[in-house]
Protein backbone atom coordinates (compact mmCIF):
# COMPACT_ATOMS: atom_id res chain seq x y z
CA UNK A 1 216.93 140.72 53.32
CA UNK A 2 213.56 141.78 54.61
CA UNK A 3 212.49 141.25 58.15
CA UNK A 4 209.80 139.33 58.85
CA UNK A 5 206.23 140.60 60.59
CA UNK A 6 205.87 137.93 62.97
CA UNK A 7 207.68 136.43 65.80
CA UNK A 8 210.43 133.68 65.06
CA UNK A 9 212.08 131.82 68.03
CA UNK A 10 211.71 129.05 70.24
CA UNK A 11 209.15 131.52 72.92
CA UNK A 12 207.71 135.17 73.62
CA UNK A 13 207.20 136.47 76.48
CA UNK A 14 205.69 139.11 77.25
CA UNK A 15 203.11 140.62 80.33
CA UNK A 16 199.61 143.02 79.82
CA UNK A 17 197.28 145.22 82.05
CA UNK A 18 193.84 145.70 81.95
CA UNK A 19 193.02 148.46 80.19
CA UNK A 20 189.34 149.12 80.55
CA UNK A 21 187.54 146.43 83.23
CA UNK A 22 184.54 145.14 81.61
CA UNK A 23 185.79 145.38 78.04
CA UNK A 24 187.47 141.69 76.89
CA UNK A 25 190.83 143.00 75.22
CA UNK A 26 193.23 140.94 72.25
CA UNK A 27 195.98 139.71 74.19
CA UNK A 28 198.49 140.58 71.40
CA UNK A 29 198.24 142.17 68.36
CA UNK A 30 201.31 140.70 67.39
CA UNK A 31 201.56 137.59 64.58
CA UNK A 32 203.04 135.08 66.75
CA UNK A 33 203.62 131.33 65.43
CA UNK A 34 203.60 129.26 68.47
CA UNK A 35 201.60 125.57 69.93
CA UNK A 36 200.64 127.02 72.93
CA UNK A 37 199.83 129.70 75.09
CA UNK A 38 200.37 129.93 78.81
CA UNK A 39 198.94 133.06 80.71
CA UNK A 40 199.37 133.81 84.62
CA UNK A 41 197.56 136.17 86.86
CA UNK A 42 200.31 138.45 88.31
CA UNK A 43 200.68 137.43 92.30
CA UNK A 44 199.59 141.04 93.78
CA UNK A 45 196.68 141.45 91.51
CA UNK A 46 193.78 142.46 93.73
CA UNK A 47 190.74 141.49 92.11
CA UNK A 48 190.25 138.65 88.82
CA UNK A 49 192.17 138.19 85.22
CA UNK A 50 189.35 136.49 82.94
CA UNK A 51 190.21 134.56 79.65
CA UNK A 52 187.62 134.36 77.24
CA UNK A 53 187.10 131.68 75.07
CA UNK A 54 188.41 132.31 71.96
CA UNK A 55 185.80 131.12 69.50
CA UNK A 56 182.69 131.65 71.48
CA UNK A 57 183.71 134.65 73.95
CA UNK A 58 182.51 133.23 76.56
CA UNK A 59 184.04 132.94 80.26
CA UNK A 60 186.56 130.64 79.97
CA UNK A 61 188.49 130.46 83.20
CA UNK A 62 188.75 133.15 86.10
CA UNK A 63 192.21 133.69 87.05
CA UNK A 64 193.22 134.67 90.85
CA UNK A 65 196.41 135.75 91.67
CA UNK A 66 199.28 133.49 91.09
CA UNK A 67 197.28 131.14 89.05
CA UNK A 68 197.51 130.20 85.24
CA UNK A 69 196.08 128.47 82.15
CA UNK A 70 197.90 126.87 79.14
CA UNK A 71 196.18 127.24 76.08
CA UNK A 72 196.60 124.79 72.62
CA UNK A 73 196.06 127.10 70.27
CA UNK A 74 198.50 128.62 67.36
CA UNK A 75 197.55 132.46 67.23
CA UNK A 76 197.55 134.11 70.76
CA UNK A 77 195.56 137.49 68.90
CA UNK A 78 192.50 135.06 69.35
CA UNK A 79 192.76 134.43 73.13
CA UNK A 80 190.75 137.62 74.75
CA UNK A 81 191.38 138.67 78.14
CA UNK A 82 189.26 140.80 80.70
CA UNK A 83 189.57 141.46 84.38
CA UNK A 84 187.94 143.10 87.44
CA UNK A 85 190.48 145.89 88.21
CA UNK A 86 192.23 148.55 85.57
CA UNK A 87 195.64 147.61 87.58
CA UNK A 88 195.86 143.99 87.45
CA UNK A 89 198.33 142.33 85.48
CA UNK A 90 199.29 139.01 83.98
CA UNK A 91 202.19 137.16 82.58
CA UNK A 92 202.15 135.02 79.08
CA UNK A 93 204.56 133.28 77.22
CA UNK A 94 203.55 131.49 73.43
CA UNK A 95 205.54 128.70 72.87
């Protein structure tokens, strides 16, 4: 029996950082098979998560502390995400 490359389950979870402000970065590089993606700005985050469009790039929403987005879309690799500080965090789960 082989294992498999992607994720297989009824969620994944998982949280990110910001690695280089300025810079848009793949959320995951992970194959995930999922309907939906929901991502959260972590509560003490000082400054703003942004979440890029994922066909055009463009600004999609700006993300304060505490707040989130849901997604509908089936490959979280496409969703880009950016931010003001290199020590903000957010939250996601693809379900």
């Amino acid at each position: 029996m082989s294992i498999p490359d992607y994720e297989v389950g009824p969620y994944f979870v998982d949280t990110g950082v910001i690695a280089t402000p300025g810079t848009p970065q793949a959320l995951t590089a992970r194959i995930i098979h999922c309907s939906s993606v929901n991502i959260k700005g972590t509560d003490d985050n000082t400054g703003n998560i942004e979440i890029a469009d994922p066909v055009t790039g463009s600004k999609l929403r700006v993300l304060s502390g505490g707040q989130d987005m849901t997604l509908p879309i089936t490959d979280p690799r496409l969703i880009k995400v950016d931010g003001d500080n290199g020590t903000d965090t957010y939250e996601w789960v693809a379900v």
